[in-house]
N, C-alpha and C. Protein backbone atom coordinates (compact mmCIF):
# COMPACT_ATOMS: atom_id res chain seq x y z
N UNK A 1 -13.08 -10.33 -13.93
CA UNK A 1 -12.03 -9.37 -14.21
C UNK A 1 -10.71 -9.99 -13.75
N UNK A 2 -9.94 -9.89 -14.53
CA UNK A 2 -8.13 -10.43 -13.98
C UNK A 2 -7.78 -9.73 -12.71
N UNK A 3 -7.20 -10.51 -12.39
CA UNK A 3 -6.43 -9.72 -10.77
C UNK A 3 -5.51 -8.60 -11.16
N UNK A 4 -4.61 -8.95 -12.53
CA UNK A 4 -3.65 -7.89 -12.86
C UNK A 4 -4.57 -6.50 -13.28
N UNK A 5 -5.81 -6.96 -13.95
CA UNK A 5 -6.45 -5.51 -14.49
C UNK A 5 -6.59 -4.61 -12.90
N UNK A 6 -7.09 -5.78 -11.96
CA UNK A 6 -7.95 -4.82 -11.17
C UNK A 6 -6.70 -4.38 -9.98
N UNK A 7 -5.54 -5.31 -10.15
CA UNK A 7 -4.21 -4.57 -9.51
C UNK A 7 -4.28 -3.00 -10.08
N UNK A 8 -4.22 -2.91 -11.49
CA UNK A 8 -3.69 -1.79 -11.92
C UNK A 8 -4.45 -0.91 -11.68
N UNK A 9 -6.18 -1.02 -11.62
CA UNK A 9 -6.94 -0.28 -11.61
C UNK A 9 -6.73 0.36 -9.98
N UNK A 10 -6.61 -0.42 -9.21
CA UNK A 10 -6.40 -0.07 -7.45
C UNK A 10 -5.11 1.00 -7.58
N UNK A 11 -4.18 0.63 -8.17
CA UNK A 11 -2.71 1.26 -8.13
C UNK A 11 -3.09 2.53 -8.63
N UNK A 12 -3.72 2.60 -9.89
CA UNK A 12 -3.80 3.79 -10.60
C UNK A 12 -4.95 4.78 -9.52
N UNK A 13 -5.86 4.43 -8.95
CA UNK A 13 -6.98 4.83 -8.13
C UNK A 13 -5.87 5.82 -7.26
N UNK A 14 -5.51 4.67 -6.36
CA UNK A 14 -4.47 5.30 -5.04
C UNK A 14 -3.70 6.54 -5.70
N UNK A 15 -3.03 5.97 -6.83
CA UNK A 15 -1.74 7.50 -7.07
C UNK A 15 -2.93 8.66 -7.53
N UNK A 16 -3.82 8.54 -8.17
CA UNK A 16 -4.38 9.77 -8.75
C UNK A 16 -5.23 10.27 -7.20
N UNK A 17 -5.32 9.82 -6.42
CA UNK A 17 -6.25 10.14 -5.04
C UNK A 17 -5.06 11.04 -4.32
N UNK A 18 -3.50 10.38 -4.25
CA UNK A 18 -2.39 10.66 -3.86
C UNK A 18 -2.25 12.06 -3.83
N UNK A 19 -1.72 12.26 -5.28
CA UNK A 19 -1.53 13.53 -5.83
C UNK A 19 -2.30 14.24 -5.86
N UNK A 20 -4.18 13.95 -6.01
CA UNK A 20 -4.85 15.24 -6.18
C UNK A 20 -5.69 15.41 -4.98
N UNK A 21 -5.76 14.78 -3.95
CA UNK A 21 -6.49 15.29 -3.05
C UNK A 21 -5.40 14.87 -1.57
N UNK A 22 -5.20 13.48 -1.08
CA UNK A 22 -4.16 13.78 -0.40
C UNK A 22 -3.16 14.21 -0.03
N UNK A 23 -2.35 14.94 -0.95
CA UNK A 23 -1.16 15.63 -0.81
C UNK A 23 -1.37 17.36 -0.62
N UNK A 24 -2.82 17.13 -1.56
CA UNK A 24 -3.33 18.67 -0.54
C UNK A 24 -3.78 18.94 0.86
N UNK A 25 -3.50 18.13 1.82
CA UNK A 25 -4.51 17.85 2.65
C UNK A 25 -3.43 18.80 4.08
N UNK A 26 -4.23 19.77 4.56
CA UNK A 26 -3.26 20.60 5.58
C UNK A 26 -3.22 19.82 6.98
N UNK A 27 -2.44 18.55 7.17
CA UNK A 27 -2.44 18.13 8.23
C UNK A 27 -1.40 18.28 9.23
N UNK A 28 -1.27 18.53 10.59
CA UNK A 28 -0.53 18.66 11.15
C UNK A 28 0.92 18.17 10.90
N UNK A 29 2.13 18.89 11.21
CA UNK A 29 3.57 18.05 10.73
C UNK A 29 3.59 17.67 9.21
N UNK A 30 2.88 18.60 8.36
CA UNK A 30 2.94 18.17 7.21
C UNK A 30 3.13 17.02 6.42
N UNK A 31 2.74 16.36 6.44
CA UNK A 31 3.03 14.93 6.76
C UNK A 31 1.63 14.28 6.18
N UNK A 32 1.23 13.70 5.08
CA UNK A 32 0.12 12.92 4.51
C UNK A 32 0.31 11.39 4.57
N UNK A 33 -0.73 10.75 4.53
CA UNK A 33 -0.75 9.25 4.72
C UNK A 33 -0.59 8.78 3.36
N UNK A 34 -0.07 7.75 2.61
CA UNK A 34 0.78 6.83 1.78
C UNK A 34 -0.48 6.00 1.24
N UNK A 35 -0.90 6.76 0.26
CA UNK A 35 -2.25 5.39 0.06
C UNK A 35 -1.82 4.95 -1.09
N UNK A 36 -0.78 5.27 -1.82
CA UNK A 36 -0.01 4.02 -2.15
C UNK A 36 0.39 2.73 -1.67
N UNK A 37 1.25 3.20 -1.11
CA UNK A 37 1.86 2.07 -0.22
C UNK A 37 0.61 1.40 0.98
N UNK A 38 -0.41 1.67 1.21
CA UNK A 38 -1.30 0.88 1.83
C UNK A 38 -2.04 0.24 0.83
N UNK A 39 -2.38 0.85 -0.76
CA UNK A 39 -2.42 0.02 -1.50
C UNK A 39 -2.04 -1.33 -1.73
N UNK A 40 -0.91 -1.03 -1.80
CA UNK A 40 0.47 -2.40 -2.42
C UNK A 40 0.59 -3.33 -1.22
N UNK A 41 0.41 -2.71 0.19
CA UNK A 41 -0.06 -4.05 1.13
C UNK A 41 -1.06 -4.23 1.27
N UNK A 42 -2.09 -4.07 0.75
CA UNK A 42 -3.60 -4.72 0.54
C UNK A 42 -3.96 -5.76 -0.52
N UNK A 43 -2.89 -5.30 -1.77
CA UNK A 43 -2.97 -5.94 -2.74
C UNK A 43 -2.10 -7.35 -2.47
N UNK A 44 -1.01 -6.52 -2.21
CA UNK A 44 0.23 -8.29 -1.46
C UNK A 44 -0.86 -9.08 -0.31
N UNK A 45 -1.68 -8.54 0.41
CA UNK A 45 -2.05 -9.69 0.85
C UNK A 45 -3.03 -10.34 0.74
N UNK A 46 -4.29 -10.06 -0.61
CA UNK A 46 -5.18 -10.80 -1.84
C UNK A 46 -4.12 -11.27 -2.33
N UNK A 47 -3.30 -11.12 -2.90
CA UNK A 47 -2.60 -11.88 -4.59
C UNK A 47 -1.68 -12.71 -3.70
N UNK A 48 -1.15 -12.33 -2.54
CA UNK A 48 0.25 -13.20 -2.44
C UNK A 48 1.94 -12.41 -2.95
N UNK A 49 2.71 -12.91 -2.49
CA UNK A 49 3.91 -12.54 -2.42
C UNK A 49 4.58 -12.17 -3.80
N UNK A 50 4.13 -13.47 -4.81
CA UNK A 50 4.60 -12.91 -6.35
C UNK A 50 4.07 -11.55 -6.59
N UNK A 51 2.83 -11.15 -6.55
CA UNK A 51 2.30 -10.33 -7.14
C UNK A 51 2.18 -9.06 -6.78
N UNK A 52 2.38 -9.40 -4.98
CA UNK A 52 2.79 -8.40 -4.35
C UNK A 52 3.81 -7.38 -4.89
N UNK A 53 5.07 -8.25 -5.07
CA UNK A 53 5.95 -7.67 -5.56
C UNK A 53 6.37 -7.08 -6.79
N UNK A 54 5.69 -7.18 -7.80
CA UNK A 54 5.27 -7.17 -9.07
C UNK A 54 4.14 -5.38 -8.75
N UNK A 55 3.10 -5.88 -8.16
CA UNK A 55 2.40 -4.69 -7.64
C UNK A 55 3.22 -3.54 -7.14
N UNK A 56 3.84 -3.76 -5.87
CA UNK A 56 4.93 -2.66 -5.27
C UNK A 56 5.99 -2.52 -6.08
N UNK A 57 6.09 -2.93 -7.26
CA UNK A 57 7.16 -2.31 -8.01
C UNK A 57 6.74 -1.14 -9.04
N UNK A 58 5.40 -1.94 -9.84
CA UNK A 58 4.72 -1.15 -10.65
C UNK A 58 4.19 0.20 -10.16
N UNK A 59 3.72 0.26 -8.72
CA UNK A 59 3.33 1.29 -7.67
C UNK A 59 4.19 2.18 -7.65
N UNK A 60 5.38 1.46 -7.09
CA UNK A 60 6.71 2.55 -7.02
C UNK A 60 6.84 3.33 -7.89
N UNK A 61 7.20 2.46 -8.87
CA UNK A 61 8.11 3.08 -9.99
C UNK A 61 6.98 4.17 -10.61
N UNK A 62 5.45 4.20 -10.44
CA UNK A 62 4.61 5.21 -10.73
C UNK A 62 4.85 6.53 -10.26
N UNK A 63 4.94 5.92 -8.39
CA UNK A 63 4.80 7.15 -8.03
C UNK A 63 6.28 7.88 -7.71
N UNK A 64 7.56 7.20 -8.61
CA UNK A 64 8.82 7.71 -8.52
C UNK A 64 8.85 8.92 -9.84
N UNK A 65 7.62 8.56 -10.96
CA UNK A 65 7.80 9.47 -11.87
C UNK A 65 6.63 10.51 -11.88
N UNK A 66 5.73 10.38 -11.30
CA UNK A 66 4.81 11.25 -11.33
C UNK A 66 4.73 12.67 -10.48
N UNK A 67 4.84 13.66 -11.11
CA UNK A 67 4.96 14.73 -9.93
C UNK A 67 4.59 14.54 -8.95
N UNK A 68 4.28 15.56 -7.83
CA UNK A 68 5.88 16.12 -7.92
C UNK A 68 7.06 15.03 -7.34
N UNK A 69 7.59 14.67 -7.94
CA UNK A 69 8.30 13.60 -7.88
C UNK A 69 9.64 14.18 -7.35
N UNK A 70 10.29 14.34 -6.39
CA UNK A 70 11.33 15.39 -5.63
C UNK A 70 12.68 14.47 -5.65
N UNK A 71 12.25 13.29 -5.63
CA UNK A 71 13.77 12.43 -5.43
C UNK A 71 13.97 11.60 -6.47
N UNK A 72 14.95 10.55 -6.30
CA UNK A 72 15.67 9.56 -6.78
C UNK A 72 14.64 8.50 -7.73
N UNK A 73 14.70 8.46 -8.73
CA UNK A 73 13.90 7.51 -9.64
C UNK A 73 14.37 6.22 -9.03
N UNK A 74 13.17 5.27 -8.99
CA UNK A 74 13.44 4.20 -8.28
C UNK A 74 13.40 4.01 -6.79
N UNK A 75 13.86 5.10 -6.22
CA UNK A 75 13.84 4.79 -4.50
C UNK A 75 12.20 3.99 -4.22
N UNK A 76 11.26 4.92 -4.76
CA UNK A 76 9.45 4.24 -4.05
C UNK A 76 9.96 2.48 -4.47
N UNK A 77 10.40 2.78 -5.49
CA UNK A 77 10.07 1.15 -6.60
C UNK A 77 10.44 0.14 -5.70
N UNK A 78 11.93 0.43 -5.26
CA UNK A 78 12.65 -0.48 -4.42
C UNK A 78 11.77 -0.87 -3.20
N UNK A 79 11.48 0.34 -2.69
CA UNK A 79 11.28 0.36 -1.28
C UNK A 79 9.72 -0.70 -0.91
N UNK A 80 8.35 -0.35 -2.34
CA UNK A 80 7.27 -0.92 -2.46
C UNK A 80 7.41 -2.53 -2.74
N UNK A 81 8.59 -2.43 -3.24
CA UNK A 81 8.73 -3.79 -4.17
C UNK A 81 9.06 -4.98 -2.79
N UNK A 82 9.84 -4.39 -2.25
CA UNK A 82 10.00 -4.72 -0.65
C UNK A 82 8.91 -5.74 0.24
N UNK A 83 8.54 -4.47 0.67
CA UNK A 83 7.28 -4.46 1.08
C UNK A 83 5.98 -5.31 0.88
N UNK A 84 5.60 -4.90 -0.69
CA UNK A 84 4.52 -6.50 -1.63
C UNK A 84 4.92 -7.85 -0.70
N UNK A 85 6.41 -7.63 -1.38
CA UNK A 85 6.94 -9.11 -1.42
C UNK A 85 6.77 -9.68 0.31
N UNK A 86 7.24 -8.58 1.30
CA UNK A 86 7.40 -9.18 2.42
C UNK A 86 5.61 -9.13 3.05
N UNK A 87 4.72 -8.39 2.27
CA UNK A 87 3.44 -8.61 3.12
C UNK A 87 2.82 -9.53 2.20
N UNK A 88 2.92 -10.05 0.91
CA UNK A 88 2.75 -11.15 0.19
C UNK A 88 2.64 -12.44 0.97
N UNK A 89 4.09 -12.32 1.63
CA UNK A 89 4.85 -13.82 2.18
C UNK A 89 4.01 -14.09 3.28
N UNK A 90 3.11 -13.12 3.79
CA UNK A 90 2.20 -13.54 5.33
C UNK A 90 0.43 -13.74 4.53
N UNK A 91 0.46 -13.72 3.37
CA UNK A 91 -0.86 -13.90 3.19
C UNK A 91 -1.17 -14.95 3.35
N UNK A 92 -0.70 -16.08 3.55
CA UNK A 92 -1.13 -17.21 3.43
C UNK A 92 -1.63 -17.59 5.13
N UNK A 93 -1.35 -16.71 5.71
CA UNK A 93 -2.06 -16.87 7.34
C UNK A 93 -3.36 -16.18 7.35
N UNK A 94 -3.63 -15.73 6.39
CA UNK A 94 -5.00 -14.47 6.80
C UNK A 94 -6.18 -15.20 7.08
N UNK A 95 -6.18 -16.56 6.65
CA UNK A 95 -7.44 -17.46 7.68
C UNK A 95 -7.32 -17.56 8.61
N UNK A 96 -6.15 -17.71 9.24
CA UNK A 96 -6.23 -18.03 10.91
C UNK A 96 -6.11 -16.72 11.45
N UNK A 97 -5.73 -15.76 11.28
CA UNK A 97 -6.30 -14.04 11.72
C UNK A 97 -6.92 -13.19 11.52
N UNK A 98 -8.30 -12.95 11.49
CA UNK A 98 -9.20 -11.68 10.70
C UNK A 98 -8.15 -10.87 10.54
N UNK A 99 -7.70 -10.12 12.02
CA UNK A 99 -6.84 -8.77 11.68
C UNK A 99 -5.96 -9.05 11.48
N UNK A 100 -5.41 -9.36 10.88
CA UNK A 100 -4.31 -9.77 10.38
C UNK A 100 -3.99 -8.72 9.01
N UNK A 101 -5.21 -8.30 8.27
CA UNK A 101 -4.88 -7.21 7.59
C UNK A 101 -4.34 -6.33 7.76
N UNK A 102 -4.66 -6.06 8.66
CA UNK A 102 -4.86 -4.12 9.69
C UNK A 102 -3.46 -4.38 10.59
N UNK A 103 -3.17 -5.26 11.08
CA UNK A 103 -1.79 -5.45 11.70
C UNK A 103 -0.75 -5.33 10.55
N UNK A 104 -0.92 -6.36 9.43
CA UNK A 104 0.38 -6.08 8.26
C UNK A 104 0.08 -4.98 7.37
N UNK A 105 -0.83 -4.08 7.66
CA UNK A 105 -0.73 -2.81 7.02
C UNK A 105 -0.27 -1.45 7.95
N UNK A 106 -0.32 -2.00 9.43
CA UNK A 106 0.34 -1.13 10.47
C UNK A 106 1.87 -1.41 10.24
N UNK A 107 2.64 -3.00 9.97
CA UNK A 107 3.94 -3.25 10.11
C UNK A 107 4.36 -2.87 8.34
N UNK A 108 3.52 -2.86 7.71
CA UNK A 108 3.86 -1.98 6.45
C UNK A 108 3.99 -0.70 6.39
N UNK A 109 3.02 -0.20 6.83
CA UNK A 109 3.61 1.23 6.65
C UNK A 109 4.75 1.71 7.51
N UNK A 110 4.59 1.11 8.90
CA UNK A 110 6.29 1.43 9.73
C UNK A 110 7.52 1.20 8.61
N UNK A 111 7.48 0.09 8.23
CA UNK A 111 8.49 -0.52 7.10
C UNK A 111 8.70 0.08 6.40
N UNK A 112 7.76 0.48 5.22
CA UNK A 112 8.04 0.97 4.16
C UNK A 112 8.07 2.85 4.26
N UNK A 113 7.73 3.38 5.57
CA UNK A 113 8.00 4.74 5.92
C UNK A 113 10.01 4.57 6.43
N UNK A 114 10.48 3.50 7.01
CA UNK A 114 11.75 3.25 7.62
C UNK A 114 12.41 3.02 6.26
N UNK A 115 12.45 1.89 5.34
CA UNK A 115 12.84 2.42 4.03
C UNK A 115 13.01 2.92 3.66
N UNK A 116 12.07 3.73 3.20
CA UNK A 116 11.99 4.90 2.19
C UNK A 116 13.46 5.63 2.87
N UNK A 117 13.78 6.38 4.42
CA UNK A 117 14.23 6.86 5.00
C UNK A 117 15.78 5.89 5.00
N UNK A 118 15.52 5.24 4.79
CA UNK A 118 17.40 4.35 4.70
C UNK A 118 17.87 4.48 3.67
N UNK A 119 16.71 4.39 2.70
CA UNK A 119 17.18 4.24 1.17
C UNK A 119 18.19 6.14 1.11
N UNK A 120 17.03 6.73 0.94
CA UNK A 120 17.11 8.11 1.29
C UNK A 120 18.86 8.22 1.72
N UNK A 121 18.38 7.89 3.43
CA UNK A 121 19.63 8.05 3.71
C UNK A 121 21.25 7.74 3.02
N UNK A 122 21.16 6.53 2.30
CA UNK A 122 22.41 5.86 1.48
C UNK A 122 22.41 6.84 0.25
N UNK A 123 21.36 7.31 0.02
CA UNK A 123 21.76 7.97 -1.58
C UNK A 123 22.20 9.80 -0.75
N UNK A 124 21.86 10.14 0.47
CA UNK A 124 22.19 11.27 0.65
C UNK A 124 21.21 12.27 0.43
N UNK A 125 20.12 12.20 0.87
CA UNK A 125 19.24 12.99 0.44
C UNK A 125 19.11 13.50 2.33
N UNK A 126 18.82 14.95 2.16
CA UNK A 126 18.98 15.61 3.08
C UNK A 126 18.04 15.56 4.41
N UNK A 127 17.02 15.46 3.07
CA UNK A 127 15.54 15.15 4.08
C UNK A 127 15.19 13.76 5.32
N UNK A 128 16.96 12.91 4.56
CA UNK A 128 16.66 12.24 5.47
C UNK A 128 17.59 11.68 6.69
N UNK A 129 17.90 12.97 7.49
CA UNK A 129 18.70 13.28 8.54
C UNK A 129 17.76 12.80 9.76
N UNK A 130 18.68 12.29 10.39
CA UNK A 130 18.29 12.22 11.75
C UNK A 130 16.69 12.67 12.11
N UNK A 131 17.35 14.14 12.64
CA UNK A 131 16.06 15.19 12.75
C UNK A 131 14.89 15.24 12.18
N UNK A 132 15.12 15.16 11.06
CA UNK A 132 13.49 15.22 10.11
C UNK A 132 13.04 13.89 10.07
N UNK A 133 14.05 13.43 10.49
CA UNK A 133 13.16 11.43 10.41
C UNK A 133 12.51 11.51 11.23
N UNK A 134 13.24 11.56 13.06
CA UNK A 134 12.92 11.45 13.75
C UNK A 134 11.49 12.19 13.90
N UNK A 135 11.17 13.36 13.64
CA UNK A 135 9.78 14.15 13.87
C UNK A 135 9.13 13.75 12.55
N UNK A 136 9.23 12.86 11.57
CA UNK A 136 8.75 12.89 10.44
C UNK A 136 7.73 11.56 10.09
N UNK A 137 8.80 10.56 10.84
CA UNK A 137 8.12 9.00 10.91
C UNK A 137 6.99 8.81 11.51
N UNK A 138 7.00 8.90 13.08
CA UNK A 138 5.51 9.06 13.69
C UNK A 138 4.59 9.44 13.29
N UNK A 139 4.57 10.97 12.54
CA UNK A 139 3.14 11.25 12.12
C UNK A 139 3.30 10.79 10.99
N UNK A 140 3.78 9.90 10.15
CA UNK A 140 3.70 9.21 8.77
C UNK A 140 2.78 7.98 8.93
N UNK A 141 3.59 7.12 10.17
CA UNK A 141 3.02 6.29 10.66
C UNK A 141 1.42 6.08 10.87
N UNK A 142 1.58 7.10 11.69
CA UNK A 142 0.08 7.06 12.50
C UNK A 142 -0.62 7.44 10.94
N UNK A 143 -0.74 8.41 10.64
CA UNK A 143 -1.65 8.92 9.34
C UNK A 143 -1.60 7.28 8.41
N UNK A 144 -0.43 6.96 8.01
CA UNK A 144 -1.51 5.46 7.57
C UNK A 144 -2.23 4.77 8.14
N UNK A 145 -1.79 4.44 9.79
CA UNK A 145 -2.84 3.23 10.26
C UNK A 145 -4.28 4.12 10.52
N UNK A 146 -4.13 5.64 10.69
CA UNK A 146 -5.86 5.78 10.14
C UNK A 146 -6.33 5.72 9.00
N UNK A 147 -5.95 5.66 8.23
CA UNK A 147 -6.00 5.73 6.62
C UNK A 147 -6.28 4.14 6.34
N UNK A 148 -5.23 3.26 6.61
CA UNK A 148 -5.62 1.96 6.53
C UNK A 148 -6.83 1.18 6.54
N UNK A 149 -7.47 1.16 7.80
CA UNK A 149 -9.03 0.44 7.24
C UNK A 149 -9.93 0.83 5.96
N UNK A 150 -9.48 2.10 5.77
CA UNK A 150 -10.87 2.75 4.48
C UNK A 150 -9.86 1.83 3.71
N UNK A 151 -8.63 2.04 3.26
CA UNK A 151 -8.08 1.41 2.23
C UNK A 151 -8.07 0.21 2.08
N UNK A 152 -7.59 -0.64 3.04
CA UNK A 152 -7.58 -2.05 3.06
C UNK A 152 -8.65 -2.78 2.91
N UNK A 153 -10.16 -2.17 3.18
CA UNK A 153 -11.35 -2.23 2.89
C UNK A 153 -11.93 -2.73 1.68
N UNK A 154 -11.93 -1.58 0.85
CA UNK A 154 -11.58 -0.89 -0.33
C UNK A 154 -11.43 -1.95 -1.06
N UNK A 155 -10.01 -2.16 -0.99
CA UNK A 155 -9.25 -3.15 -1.90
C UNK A 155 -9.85 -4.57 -1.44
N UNK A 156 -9.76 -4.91 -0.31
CA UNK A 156 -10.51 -6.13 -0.02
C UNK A 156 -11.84 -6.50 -0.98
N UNK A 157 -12.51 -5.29 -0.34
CA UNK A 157 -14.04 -5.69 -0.83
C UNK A 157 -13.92 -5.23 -2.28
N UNK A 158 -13.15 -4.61 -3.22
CA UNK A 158 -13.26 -4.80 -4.49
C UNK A 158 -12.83 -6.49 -5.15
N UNK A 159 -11.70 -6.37 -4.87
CA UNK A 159 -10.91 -7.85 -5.14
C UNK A 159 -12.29 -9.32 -4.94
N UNK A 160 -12.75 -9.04 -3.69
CA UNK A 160 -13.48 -9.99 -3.20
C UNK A 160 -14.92 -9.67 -4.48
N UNK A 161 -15.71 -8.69 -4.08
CA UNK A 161 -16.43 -8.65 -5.23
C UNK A 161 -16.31 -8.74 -6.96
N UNK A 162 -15.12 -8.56 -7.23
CA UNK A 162 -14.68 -9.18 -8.85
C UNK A 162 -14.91 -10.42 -8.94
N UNK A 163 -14.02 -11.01 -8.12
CA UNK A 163 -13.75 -12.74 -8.23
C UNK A 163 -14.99 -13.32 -7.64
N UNK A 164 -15.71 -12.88 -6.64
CA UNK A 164 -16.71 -14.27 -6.26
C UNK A 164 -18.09 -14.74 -7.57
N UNK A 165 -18.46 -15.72 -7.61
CA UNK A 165 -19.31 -15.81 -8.46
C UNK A 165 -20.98 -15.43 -7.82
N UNK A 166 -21.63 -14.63 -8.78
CA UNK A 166 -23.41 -14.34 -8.09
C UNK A 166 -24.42 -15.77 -8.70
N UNK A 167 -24.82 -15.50 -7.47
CA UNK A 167 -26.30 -16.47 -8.01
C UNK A 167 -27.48 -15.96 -8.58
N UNK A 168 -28.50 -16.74 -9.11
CA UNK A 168 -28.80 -16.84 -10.44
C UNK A 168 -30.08 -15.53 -9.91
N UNK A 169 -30.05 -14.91 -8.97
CA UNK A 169 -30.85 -13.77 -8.51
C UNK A 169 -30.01 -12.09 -9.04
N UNK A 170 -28.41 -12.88 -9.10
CA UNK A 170 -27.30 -11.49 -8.85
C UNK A 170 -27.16 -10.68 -7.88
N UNK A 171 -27.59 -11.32 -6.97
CA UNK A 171 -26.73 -11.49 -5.44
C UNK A 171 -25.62 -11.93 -5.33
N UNK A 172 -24.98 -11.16 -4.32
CA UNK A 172 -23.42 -11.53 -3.51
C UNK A 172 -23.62 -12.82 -2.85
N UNK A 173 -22.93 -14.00 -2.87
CA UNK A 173 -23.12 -14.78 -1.51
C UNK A 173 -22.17 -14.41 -0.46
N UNK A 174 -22.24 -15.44 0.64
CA UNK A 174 -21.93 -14.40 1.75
C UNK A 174 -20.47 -14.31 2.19
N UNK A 175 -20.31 -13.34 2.18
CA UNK A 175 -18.57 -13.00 1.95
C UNK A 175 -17.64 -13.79 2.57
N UNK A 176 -16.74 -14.70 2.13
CA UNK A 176 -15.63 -15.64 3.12
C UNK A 176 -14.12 -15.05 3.39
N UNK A 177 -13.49 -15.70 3.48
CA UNK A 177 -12.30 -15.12 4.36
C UNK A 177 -11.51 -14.64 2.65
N UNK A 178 -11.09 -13.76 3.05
CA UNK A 178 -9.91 -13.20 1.33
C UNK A 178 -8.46 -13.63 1.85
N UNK A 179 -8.16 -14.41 0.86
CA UNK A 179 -6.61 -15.18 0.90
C UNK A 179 -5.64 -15.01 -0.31
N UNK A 180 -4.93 -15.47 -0.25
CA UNK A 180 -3.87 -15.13 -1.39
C UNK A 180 -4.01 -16.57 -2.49
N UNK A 181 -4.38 -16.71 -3.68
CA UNK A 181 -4.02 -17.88 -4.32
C UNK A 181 -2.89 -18.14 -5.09
């Protein structure tokens, strides 16, 4: 399967999970975890930095039009596109760090939750005052890095299972390190 099919297929997974079951989800501080955007750094760091960014744009700009879509067309796009690109640019270390996933999907979602909130802020959007940042970021935060391993998982072990080749039983061989090519 192409990396771009199974990009799109991950992207499209995350937003329809987004909207119909995470965003219902009654969690404290109202406040849901971004499995978009933990998407698009799972994917930036299989594909690499081009594609990353290519990914976090296509991501964005999805979930800038898809209900309920409350703000600025483009703000996600920018902000994902970001993001790909800058957790792209570290894939090429993920051999010399297992966690190295789970760390650039903790400094992703800080990032791309601080974004979102600057961008916000420059265009004037209300929600993103001081106050509501300040009580708003933390539990954004935290709710991705629990969210993160199922996701980063996920995407890992799909990506990894498309591309490796089976032997002549159709068995997996035994899983190696996932890098960016």
């Amino acid at each position: 399967m192409s990396r771009n099919v199974l990009a799109s297929i991950v992207i499209v997974a995350a937003l329809i999970l987004q909207v119909t079951v995470v965003n219902r989800l009654p969690l404290p501080g109202s406040v849901v975890p971004d499995l978009v955007l933990l998407a698009v750094v799972a994917l930036a760091l299989v594909n690499g930095s081009l594609r990353g960014l290519v990914a976090g744009f296509c991501a964005g700009l999805a979930a800038d039009i898809v209900p309920p879509a409350d703000h600025t067309i483009g703000r996600y796009a920018l902000v994902f596109c970001l993001i790909g690109y800058l957790c792209g640019s570290v894939a090429v270390e993920m051999n010399r760090a297992p966690l190295l996933p789970f760390v650039m999907v903790a400094a992703g979602a800080l990032a791309g939750s601080v974004l979102y909130a600057l961008v916000g802020a420059m265009l004037g959007d209300p929600r993103a005052r001081w106050p509501v940042v300040s009580h708003v970021l933390p539990l954004q935060v935290f709710y991705d890095i629990v969210a993160s391993p199922f996701v980063v998982w996920a995407v890992l072990r799909l990506t990894n299972r498309a591309e490796r080749p089976r032997d002549s039983a159709g068995l997996d061989p035994v899983p190696g390190f996932y890098r960016a090519r």
